[in-house]
Protein backbone atom coordinates (compact mmCIF):
# COMPACT_ATOMS: atom_id res chain seq x y z
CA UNK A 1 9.62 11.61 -12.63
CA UNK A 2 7.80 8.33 -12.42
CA UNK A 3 7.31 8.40 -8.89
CA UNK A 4 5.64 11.69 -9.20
CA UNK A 5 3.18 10.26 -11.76
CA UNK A 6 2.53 7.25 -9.90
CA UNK A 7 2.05 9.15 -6.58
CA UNK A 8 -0.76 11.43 -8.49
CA UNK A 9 -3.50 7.85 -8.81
CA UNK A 10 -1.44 5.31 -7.09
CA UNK A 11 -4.55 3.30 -6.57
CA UNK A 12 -5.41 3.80 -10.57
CA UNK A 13 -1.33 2.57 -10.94
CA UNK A 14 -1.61 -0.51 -8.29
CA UNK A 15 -4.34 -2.17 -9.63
CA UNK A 16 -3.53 -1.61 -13.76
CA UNK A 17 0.04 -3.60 -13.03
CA UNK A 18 -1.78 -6.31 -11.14
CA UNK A 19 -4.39 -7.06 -13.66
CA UNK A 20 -1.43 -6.95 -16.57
CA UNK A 21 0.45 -9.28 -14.61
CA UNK A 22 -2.76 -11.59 -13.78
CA UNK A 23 -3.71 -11.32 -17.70
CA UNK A 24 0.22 -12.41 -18.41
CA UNK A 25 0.03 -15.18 -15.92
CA UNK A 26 -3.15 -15.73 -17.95
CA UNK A 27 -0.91 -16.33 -21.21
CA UNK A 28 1.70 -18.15 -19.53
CA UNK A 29 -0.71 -20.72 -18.67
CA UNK A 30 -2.43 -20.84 -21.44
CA UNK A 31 0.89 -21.53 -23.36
CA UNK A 32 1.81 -23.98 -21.57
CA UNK A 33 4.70 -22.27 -20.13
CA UNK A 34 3.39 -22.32 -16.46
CA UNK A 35 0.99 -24.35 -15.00
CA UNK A 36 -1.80 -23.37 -12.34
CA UNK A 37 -1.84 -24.85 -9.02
CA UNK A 38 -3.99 -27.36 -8.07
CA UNK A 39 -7.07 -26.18 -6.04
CA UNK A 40 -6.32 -26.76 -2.37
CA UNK A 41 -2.84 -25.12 -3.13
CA UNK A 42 -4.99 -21.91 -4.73
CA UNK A 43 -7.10 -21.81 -2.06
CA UNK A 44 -4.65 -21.75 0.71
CA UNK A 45 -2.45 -18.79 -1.04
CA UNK A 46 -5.52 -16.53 -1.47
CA UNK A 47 -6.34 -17.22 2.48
CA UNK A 48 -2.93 -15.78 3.07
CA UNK A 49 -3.28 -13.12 0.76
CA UNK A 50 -6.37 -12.25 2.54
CA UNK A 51 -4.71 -12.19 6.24
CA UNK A 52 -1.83 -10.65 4.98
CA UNK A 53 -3.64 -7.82 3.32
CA UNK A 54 -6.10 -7.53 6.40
CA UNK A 55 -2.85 -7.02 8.87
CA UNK A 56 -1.02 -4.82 6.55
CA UNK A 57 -4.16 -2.53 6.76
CA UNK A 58 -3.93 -2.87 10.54
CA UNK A 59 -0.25 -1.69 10.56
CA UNK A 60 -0.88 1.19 8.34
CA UNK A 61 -3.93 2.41 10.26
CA UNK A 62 -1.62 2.56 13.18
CA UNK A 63 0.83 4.18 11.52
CA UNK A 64 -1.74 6.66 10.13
CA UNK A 65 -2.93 7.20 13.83
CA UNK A 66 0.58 8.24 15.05
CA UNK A 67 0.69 10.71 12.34
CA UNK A 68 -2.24 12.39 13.05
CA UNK A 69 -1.66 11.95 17.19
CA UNK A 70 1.69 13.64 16.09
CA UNK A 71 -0.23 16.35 14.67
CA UNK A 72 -2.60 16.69 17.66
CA UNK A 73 0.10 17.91 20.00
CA UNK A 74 2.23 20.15 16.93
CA UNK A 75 1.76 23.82 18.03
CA UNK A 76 2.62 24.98 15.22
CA UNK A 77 0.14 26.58 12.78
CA UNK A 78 1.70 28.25 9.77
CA UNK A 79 5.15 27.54 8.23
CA UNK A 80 6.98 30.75 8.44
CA UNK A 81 10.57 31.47 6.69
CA UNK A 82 12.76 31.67 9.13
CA UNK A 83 11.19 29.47 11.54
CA UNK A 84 13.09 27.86 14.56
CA UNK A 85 10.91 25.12 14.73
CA UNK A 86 11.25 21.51 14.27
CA UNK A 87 11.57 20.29 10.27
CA UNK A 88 9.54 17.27 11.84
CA UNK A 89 7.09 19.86 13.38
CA UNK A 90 6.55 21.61 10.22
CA UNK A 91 5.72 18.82 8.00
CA UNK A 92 2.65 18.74 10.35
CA UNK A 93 0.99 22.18 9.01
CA UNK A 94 1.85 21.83 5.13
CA UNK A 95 0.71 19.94 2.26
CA UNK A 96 2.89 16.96 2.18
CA UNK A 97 1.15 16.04 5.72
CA UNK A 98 -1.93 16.06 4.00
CA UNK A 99 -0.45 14.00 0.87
CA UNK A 100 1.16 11.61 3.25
CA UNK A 101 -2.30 10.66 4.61
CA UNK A 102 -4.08 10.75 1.65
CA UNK A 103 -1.62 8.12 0.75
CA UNK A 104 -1.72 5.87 4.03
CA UNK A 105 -5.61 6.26 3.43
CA UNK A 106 -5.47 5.04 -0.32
CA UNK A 107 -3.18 2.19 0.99
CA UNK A 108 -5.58 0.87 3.51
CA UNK A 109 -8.57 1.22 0.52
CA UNK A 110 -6.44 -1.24 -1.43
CA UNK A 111 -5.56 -3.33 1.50
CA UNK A 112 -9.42 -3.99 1.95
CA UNK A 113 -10.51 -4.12 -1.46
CA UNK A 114 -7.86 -7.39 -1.72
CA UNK A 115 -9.39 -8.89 1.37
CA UNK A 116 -12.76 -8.65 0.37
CA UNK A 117 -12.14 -9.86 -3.27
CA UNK A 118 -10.04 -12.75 -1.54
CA UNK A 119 -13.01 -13.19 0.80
CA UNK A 120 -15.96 -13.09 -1.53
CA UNK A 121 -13.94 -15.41 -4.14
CA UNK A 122 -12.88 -18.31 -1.18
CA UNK A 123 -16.59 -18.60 -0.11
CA UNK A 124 -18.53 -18.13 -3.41
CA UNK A 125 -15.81 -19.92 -5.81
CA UNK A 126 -17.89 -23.13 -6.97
CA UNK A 127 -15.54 -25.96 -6.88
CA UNK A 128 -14.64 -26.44 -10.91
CA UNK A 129 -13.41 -22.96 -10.73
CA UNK A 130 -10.84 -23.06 -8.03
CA UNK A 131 -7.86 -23.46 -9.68
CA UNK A 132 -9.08 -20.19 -11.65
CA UNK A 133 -7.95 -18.55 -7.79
CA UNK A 134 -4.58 -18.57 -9.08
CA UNK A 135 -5.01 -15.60 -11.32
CA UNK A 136 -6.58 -13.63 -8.44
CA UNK A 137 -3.37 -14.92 -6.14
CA UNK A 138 -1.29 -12.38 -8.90
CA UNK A 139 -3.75 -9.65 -8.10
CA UNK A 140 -3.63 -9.95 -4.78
CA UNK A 141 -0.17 -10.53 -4.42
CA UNK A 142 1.12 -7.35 -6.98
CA UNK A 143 -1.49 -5.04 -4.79
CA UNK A 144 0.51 -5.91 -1.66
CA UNK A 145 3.83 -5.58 -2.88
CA UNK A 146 3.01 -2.49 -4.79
CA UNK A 147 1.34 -0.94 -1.24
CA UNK A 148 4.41 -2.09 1.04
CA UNK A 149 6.79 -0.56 -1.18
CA UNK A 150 4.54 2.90 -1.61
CA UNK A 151 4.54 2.76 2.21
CA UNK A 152 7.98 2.09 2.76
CA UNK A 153 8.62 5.30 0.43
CA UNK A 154 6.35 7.32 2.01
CA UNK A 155 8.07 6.07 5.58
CA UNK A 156 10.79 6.71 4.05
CA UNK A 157 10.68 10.73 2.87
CA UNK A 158 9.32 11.09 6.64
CA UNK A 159 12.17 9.76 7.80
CA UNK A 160 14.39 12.16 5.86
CA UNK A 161 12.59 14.90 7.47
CA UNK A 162 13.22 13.91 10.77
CA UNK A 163 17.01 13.43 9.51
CA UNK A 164 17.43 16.71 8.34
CA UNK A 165 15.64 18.23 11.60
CA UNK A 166 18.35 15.92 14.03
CA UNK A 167 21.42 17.92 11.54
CA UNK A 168 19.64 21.08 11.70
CA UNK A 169 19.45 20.87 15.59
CA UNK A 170 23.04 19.36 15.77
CA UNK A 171 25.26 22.34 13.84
């Protein structure tokens, strides 16, 4: 499945699409078929880009943190077959746990890696190649989206668990 392949060097994946989409924005301007913003505009997108990249980190740390505070207080060490426990519980003691924060820590990496490329370009850009910010601006921009949505997958198979465990309880 794609997701599978993606999942195995999501990092790799996230920043390949945003420097083909930065070198197609690249073409599109270059053709004439888009036009770069001016300067100031450039400027203030890859400020937001920045901030946005630098909370998004923040939220995913926390969420990371809950995980692994979840984990603290699991009693459960082994996964056994016919285990009353908690489906929720037992995510805590096998490998997608582990997965799941590799993940979270891969999307914080990228998070920063933005910020300080957004960073390093705002202060050190000399002023005839501002407008050039735009193409970072793609970068930036595909990183985050790609890293919300890997997130909101991840969130979301967690949240299946805990579905299953609430029907599991329930019957």
């Amino acid at each position: 499945m794609i997701l599978d392949r993606y999942f195995k060097r999501p990092l790799i994946w996230d920043f390949f699409m945003a420097l083909l989409l930065s070198v197609i924005g690249f073409i599109l301007v270059y053709k004439n078929i888009i036009f770069r913003p001016q300067a100031d505009d450039s400027i203030a997108i890859i400020t937001d880009i920045t901030n946005i990249s630098l909370t998004m980190s923040g939220f995913i740390l926390t969420l990371l943190t809950v995980l692994i505070t979840f984990k603290g207080s699991s009693k459960i060490t082994k996964v056994e077959v016919d285990s009353k426990e908690p489906l929720f519980d037992l995510f805590f003691v096998t490998g997608l746990y582990h997965e799941t924060v590799r993940h979270l820590k891969n999307c914080i990496k990228s998070l920063i890696i933005v910020a300080i490329i957004g960073f390093t370009i705002k202060i050190f850009s000399p002023e005839s190649l501002k407008t050039n910010i735009f193409y970072f601006n793609i970068f930036g921009f595909t990183v985050i989206m790609l890293t919300i949505t890997r997130c909101l997958l991840i969130l979301g198979k967690v949240m299946d668990l805990q579905k299953e465990n609430d029907e599991k309880n329930n019957e």
